[in-house]
Protein backbone atom coordinates (compact mmCIF):
# COMPACT_ATOMS: atom_id res chain seq x y z
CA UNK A 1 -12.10 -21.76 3.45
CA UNK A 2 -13.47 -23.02 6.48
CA UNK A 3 -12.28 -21.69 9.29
CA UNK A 4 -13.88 -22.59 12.72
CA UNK A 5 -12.72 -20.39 15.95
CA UNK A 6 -13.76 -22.88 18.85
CA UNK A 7 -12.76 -26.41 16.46
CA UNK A 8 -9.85 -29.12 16.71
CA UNK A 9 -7.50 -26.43 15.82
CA UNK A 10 -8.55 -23.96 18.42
CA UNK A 11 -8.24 -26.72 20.98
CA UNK A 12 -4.68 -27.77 20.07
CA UNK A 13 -3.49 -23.98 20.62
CA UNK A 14 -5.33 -23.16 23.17
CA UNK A 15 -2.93 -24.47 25.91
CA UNK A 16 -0.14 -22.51 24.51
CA UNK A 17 1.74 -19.87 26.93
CA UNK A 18 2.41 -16.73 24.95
CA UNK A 19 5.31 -15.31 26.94
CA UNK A 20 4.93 -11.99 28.91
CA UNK A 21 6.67 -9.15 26.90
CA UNK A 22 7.34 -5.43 27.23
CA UNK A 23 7.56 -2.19 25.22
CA UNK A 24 11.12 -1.47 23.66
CA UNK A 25 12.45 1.16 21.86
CA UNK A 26 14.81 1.30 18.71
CA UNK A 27 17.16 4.64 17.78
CA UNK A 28 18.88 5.01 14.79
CA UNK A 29 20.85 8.29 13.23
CA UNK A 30 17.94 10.77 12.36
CA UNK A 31 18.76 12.91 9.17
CA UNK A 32 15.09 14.45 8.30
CA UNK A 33 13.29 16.76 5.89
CA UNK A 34 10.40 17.86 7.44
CA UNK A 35 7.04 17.72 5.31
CA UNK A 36 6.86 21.99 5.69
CA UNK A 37 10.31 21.99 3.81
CA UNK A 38 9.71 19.77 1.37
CA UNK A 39 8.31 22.11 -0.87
CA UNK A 40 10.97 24.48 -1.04
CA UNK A 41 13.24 22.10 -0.82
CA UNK A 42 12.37 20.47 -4.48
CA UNK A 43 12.27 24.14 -5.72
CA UNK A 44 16.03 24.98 -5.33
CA UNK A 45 16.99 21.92 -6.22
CA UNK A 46 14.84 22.16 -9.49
CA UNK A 47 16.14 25.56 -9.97
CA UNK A 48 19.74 24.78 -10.38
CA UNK A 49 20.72 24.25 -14.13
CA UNK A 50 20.75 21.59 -15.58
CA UNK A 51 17.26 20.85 -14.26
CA UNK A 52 15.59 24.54 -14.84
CA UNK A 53 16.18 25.18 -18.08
CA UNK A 54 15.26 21.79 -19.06
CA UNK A 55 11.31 22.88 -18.13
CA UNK A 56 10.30 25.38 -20.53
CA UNK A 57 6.66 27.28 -20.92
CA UNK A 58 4.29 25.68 -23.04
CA UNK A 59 5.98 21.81 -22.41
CA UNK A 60 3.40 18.99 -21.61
CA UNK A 61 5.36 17.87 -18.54
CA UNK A 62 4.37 13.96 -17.67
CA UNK A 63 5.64 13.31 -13.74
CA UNK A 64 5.48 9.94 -12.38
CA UNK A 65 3.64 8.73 -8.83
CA UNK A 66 4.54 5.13 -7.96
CA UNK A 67 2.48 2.71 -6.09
CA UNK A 68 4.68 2.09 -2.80
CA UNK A 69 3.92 3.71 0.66
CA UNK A 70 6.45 6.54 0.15
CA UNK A 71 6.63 8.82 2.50
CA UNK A 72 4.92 12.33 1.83
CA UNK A 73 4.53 11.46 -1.34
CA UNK A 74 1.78 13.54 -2.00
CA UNK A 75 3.60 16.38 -0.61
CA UNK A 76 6.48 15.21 -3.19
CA UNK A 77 4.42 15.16 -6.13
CA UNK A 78 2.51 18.07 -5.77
CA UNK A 79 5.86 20.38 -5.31
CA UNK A 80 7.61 19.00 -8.47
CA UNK A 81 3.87 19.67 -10.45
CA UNK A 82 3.95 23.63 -9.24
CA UNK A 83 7.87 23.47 -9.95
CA UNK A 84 7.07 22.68 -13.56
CA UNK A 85 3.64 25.23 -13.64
CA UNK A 86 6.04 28.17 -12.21
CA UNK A 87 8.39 27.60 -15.36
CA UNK A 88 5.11 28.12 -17.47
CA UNK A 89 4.73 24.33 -18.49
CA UNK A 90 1.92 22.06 -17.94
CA UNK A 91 2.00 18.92 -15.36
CA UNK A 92 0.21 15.53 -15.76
CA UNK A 93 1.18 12.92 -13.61
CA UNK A 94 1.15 9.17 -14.77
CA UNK A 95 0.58 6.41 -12.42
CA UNK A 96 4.21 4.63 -12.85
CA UNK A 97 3.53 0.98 -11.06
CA UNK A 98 3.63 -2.24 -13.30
CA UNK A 99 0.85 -4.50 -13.32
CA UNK A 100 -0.09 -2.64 -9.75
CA UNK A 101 -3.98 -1.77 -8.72
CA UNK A 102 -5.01 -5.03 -10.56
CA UNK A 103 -2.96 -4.10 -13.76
CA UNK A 104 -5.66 -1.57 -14.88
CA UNK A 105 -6.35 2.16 -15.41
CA UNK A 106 -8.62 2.46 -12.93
CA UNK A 107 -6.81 0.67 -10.48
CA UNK A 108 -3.74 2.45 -10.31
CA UNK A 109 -5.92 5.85 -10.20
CA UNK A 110 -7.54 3.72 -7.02
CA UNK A 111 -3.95 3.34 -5.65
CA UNK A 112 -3.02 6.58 -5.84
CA UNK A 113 -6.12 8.50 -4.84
CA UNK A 114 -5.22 5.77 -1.30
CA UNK A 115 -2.23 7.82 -1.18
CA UNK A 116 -3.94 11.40 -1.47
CA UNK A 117 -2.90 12.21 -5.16
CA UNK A 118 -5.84 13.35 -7.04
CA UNK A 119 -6.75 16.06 -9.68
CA UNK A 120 -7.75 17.87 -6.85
CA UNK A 121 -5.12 17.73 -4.40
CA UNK A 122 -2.10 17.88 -7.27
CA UNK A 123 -3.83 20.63 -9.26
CA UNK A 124 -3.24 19.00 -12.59
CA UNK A 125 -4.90 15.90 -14.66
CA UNK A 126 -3.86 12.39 -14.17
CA UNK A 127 -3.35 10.14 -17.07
CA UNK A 128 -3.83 6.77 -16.27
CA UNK A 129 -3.76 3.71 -19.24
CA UNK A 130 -2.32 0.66 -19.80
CA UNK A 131 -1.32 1.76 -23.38
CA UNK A 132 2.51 1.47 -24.02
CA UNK A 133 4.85 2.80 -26.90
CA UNK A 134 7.26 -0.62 -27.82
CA UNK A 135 10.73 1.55 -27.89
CA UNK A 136 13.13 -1.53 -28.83
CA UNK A 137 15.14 -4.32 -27.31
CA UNK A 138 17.48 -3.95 -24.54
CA UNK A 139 20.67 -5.56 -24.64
CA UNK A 140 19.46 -8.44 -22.65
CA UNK A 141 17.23 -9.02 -25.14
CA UNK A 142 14.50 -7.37 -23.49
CA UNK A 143 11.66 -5.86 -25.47
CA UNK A 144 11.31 -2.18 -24.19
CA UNK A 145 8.04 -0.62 -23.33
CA UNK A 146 6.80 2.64 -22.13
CA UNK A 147 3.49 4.34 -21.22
CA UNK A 148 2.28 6.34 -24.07
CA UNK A 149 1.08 9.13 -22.49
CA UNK A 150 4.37 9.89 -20.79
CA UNK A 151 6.12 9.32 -24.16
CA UNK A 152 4.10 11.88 -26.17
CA UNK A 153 4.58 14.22 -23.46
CA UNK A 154 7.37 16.94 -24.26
CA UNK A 155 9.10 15.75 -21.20
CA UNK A 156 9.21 13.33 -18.23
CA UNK A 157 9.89 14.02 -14.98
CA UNK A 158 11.10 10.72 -12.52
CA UNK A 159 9.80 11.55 -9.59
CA UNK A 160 10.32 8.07 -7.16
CA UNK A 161 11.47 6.71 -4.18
CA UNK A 162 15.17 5.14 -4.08
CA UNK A 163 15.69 2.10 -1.56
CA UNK A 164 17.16 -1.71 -1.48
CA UNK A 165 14.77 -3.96 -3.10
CA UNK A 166 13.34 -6.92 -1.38
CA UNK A 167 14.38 -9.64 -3.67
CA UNK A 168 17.33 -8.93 -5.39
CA UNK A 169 21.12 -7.31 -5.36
CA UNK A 170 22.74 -5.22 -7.75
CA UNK A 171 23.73 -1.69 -8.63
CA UNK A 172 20.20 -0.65 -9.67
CA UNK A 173 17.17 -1.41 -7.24
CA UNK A 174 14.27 0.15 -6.32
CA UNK A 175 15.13 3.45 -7.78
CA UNK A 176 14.80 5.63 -10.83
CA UNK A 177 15.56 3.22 -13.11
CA UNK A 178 13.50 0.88 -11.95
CA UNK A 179 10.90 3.53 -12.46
CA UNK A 180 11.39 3.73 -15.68
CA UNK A 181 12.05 -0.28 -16.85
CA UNK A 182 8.87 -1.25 -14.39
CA UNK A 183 6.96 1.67 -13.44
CA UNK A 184 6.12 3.13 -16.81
CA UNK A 185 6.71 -0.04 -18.50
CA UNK A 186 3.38 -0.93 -17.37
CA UNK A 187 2.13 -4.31 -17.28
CA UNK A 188 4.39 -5.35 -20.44
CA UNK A 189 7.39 -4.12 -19.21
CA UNK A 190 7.25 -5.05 -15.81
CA UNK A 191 6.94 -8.43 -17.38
CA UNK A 192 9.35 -8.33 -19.56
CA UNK A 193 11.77 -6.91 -16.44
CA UNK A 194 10.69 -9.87 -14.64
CA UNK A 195 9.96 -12.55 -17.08
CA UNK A 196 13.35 -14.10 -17.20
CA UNK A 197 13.16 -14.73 -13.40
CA UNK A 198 14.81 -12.85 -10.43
CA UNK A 199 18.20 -14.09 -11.30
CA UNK A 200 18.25 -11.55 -14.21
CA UNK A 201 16.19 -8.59 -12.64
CA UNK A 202 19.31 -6.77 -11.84
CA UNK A 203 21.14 -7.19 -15.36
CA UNK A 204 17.28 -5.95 -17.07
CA UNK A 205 16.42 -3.63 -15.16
CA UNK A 206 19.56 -0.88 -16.07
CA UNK A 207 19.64 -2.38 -19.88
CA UNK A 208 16.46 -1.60 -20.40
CA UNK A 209 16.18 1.53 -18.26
CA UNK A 210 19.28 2.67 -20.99
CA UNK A 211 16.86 2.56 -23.74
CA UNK A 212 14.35 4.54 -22.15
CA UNK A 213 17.11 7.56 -21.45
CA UNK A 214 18.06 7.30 -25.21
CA UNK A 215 15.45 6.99 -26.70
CA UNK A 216 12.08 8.79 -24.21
CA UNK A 217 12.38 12.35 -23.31
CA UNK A 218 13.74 11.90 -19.80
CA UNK A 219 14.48 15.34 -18.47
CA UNK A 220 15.59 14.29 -14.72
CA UNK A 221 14.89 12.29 -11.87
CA UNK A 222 14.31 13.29 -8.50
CA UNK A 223 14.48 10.29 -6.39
CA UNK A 224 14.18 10.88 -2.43
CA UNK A 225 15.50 8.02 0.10
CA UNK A 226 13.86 7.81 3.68
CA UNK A 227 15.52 7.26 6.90
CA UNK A 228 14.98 4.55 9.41
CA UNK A 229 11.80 6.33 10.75
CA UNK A 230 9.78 5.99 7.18
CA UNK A 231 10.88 10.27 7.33
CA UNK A 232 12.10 11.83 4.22
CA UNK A 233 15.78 12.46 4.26
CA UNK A 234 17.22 13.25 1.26
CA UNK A 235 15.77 15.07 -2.25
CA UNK A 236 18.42 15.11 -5.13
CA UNK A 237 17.71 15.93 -8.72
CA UNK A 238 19.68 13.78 -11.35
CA UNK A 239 20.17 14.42 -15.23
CA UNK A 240 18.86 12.07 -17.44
CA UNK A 241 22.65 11.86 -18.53
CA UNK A 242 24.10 11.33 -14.83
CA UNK A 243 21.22 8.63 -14.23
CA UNK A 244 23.19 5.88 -14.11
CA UNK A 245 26.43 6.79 -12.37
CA UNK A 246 24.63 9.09 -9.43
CA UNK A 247 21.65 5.91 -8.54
CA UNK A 248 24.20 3.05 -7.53
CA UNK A 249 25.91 6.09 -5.47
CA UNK A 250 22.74 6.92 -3.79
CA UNK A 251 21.58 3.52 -3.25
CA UNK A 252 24.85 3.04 -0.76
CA UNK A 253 23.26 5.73 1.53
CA UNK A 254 19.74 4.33 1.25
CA UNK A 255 21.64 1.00 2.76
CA UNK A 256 23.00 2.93 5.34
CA UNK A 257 19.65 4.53 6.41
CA UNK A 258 17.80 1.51 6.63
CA UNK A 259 16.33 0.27 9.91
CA UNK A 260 16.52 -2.93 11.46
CA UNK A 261 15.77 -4.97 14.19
CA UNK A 262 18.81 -5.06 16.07
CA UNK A 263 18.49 -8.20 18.31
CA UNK A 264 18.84 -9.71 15.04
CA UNK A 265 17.05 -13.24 16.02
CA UNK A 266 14.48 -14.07 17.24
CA UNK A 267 11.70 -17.48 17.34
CA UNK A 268 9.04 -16.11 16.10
CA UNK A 269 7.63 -12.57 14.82
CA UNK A 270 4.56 -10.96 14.93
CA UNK A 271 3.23 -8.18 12.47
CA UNK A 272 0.16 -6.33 13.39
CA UNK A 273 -0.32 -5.09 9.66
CA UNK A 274 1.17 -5.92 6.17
CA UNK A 275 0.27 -4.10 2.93
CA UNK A 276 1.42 -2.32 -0.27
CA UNK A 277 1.90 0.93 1.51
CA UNK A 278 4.62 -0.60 3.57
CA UNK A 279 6.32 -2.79 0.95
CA UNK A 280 6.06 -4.13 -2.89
CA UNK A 281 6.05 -7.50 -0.59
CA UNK A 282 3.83 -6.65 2.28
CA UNK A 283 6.59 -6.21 4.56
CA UNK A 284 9.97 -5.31 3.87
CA UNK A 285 12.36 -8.69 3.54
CA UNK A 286 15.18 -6.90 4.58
CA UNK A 287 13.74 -5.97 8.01
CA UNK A 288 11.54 -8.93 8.83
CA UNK A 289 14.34 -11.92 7.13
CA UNK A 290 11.20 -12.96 4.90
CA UNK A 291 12.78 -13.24 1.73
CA UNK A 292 10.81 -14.66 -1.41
CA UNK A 293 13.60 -15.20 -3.61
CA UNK A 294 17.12 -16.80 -3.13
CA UNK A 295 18.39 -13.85 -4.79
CA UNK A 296 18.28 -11.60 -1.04
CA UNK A 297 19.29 -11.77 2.18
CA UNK A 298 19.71 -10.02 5.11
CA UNK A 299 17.14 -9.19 8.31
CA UNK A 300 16.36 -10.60 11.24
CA UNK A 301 17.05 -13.97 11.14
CA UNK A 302 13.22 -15.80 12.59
CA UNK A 303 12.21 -19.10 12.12
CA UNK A 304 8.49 -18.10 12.67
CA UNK A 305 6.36 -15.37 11.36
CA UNK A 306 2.65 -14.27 11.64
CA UNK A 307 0.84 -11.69 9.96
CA UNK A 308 -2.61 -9.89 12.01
CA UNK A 309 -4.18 -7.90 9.00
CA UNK A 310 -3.80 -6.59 5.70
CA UNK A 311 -3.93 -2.31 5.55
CA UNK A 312 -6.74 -0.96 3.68
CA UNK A 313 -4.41 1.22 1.64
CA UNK A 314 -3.61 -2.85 -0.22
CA UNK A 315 -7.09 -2.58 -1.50
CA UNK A 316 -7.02 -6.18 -1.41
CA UNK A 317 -3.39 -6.87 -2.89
CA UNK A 318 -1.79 -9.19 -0.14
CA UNK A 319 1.28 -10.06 -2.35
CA UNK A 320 3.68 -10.97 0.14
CA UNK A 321 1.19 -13.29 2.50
CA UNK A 322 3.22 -16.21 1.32
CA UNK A 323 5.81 -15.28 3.55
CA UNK A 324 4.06 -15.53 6.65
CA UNK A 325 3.67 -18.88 8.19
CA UNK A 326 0.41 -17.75 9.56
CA UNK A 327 -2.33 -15.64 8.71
CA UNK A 328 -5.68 -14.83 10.70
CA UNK A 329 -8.96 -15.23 9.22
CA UNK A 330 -9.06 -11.06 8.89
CA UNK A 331 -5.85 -11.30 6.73
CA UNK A 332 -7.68 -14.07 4.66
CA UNK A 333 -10.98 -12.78 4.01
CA UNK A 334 -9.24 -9.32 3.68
CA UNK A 335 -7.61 -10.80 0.02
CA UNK A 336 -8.27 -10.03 -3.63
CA UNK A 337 -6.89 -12.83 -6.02
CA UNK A 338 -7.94 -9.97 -8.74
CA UNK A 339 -5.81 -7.40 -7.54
CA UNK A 340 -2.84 -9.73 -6.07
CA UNK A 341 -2.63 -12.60 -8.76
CA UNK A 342 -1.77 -9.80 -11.76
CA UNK A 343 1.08 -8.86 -9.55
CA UNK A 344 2.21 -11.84 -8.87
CA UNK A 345 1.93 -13.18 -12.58
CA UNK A 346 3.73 -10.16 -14.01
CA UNK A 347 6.92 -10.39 -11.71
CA UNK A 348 6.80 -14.89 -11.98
CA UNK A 349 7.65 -14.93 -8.07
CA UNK A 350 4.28 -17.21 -7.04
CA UNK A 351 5.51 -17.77 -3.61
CA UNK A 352 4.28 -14.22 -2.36
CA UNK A 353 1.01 -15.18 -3.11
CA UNK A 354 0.92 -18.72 -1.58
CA UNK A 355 -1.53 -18.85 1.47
CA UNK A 356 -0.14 -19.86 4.44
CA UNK A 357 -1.96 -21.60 7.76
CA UNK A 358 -4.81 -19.73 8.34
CA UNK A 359 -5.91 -19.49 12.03
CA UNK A 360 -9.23 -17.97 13.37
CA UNK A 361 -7.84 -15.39 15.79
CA UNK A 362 -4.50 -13.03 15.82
CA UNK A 363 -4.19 -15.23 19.86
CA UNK A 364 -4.45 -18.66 17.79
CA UNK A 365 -1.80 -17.00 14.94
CA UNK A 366 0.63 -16.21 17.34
CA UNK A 367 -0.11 -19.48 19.54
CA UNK A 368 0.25 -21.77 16.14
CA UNK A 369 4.41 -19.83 15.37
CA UNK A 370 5.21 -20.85 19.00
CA UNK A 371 3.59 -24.46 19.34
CA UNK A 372 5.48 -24.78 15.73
CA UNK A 373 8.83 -24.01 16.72
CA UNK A 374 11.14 -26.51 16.86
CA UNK A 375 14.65 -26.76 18.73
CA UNK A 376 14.28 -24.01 21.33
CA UNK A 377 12.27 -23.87 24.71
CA UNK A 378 9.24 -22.96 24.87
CA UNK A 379 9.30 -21.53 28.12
CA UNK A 380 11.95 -18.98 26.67
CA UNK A 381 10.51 -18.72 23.56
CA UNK A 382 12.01 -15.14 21.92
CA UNK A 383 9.27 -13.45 20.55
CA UNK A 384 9.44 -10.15 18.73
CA UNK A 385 6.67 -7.59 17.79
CA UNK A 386 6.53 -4.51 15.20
CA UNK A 387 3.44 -2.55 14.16
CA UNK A 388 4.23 -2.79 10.29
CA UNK A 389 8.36 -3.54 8.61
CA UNK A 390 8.21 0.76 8.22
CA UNK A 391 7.76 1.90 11.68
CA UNK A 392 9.99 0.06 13.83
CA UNK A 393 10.80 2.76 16.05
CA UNK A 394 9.05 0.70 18.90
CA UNK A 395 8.53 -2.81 19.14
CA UNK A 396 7.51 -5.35 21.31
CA UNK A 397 10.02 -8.26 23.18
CA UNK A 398 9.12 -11.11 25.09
CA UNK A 399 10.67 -11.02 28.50
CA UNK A 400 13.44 -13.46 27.35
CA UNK A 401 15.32 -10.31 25.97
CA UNK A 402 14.53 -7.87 29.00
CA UNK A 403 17.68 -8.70 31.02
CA UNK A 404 20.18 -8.34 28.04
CA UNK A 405 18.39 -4.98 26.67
CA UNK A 406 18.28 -3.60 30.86
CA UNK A 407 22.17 -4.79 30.14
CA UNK A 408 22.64 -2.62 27.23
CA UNK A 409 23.68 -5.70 25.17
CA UNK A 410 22.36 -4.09 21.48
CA UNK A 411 23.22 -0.84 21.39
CA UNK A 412 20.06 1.95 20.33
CA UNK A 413 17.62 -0.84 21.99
CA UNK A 414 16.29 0.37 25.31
CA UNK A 415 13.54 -1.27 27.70
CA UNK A 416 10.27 1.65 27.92
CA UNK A 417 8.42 -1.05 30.13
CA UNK A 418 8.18 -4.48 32.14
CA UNK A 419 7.18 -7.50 30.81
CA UNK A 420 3.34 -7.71 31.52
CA UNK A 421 1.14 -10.34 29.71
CA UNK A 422 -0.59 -9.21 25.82
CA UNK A 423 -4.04 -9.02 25.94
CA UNK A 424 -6.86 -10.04 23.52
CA UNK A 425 -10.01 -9.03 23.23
CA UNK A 426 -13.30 -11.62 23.38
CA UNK A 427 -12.79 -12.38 19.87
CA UNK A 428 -9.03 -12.97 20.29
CA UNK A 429 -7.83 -9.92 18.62
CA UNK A 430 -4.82 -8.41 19.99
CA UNK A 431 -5.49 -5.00 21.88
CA UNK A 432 -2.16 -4.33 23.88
CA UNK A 433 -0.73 -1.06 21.76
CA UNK A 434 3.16 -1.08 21.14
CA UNK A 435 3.17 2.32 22.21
């Protein structure tokens, strides 16, 4: 793609006011588990029975490491893998992500290696393949796959992050099960999940999950939910047999610790950075309102949205840049159609990976969302700013918002500056820090 910073385009943006806006800052309730207690914290929750005895010495322990930007999830992992070597057993840990890191062994090792998990740092082997072990049909009439090597392990521990999804409802999410039906499903069963469309992702996902507990060796999960500030908040072990009465439970909290933007509208929103470490979809839906799927809803409701650059932890997967209305150059040239398009053929949703206007600067990106707009003024044109849909802590308003946040109209929002124009560097990147 040709894109030309200085052409027709450039011209018929560069007239364009952005408005002045200032830093703001966002509180939400705070319940944390500090990286330095993690460790011990897995540890006497492992050591309760059922979960200890379940571990014994000698077991070939397979643990599972996902492919989402979960917070200290190194930390995480490595705890559960000495948990499991202090009961005289021996830890692997299989890469449990779908078609992620291009739907290949060494891709997933790629993704998690991004996220610090290595031989080295886990002090045990990592067993990454494709290979699956066809277990049976779900009662959806799903077939039911499951990475071998975690299947011809004596036992598997679910370690995974529990959280809404960003494209569905229903009891089951993005948690444990989904770990199971998706995650060590591999590429085939994260298709077969998926393959019926999104309307029936939230009847597969516990049918099939069910056939995994019966018939894998499933000792426990140990899910953890974050708070609003990306922060761990919450480690609980789950027996394979309590599975599927304790997740729905625990996915009600991980609602309630969500974050959101709490103006709730705006015109148009800017994102300095997008990725896999942030969301399955680049950003979280149900913080930015960019939903791929009519089966979600819920965020800030924009009618506008622009994405700066793609994180390097993506390694090229922009799934999700189809939500954007506008991308810069960066973001484009940033893509891998090998690493995205697998992702995005597994789970049938095509409109995350649709490329949206592509501008030559991150000025031009954010000029193209306000010249677009329709039905509002564009001299009081509401513009919003977050860093990434994780850390949304502080943000960025245009100065539209400043007298009703000086007026304490949303409560937990609170003014840290004035309004004072962005500024972009000679190549039109945007250089004014949030913080």
């Amino acid at each position: 793609m040709n894109i030309v910073n200085g052409g027709t385009v450039s011209k018929l943006l560069s007239g364009v006011p952005i408005p002045r806006m200032f830093r703001a800052k966002q509180t939400f309730p705070r319940e944390v588990i500090s990286p330095e207690e993690i460790p011990a914290k897995i540890f006497t929750e492992l050591s309760r029975e059922p979960f200890a005895s379940k571990v014994k010495p000698g077991m070939s322990i397979a643990i599972t490491a996902g492919s989402r930007g979960v917070a200290n999830v190194a930390v995480i992992t490595r705890a559960v893998a000495d948990f499991v070597k202090s009961r005289g057993a021996t830890p692997f840990i299989v890469p449990a992500m779908g078609s992620h890191g291009g739907a290949t062994a060494e891709g997933q090792l790629e993704v998690l290696e991004g996220y610090g998990i290595t031989p080295a740092t886990m002090g045990c082997e990592i067993r990454s393949s494709m290979e699956t072990v066809h277990l049976g049909v779900s009662d959806t009439g799903q077939n039911v796959y499951i990475d071998r090597n975690a299947y011809e392990s004596d036992g598997i521990i679910v370690s995974c992050r529990l959280k809404p999804h960003n494209a569905f409802r229903g009891p089951y999410e993005s948690g444990p099960c989904k770990m199971m039906a998706v995650g060590l499903g591999k590429q085939k069963g994260a298709e077969q999940v998926h393959g019926a469309g999104m309307g029936h992702i939230a009847e597969n996902i516990p049918s099939i999950a069910r056939v995994i507990l019966e018939k894998a060796p499933v000792l426990f999960a140990i899910p953890c939910i974050e708070n609003a500030y990306d922060e761990t908040c919450r480690l609980e072990a789950i027996g394979a047999p309590d599975i599927m009465k304790r997740e729905p439970e625990l996915l009600k909290f991980a609602f309630s610790q969500m974050p959101k933007i709490l103006a709730e509208e705006c015109d148009v929103l800017i994102v300095d950075e997008t990725g896999k470490n942030y969301s399955g979809t680049g950003v979280d839906p149900n913080i930015t309102g960019t939903f791929s799927t009519e089966y979600a809803t819920g965020g800030v409701k924009v009618q506008r949205t622009c994405f700066l650059r793609l994180s390097e932890e993506s390694h090229g997967n922009a799934l999700g840049v189809g939500l954007a209305s506008v991308i810069t150059k960066r973001f484009y040239d940033a893509i891998d159609p090998e690493k995205m398009y697998p992702n995005c053929i597994t789970s049938t949703v095509l409109a995350s990976a649709r490329i949206p206007c592509v501008v030559a600067t991150d000025k031009e990106a954010v000029q193209m969302c306000i010249r677009t707009c329709t039905d509002i003024d564009k001299n009081c044109v509401r513009v919003i700013r977050i860093p990434n849909s994780l850390h949304i802590g502080h943000i960025m308003m245009s100065e539209e918002y400043y007298d009703d946040v000086m007026a304490g109209k949303w409560e937990g929002l609170t003014a840290e500056s004035k309004p004072e124009e962005l500024a972009f560097d000679g190549e039109g990147n945007l250089v004014t820090p949030i913080i």
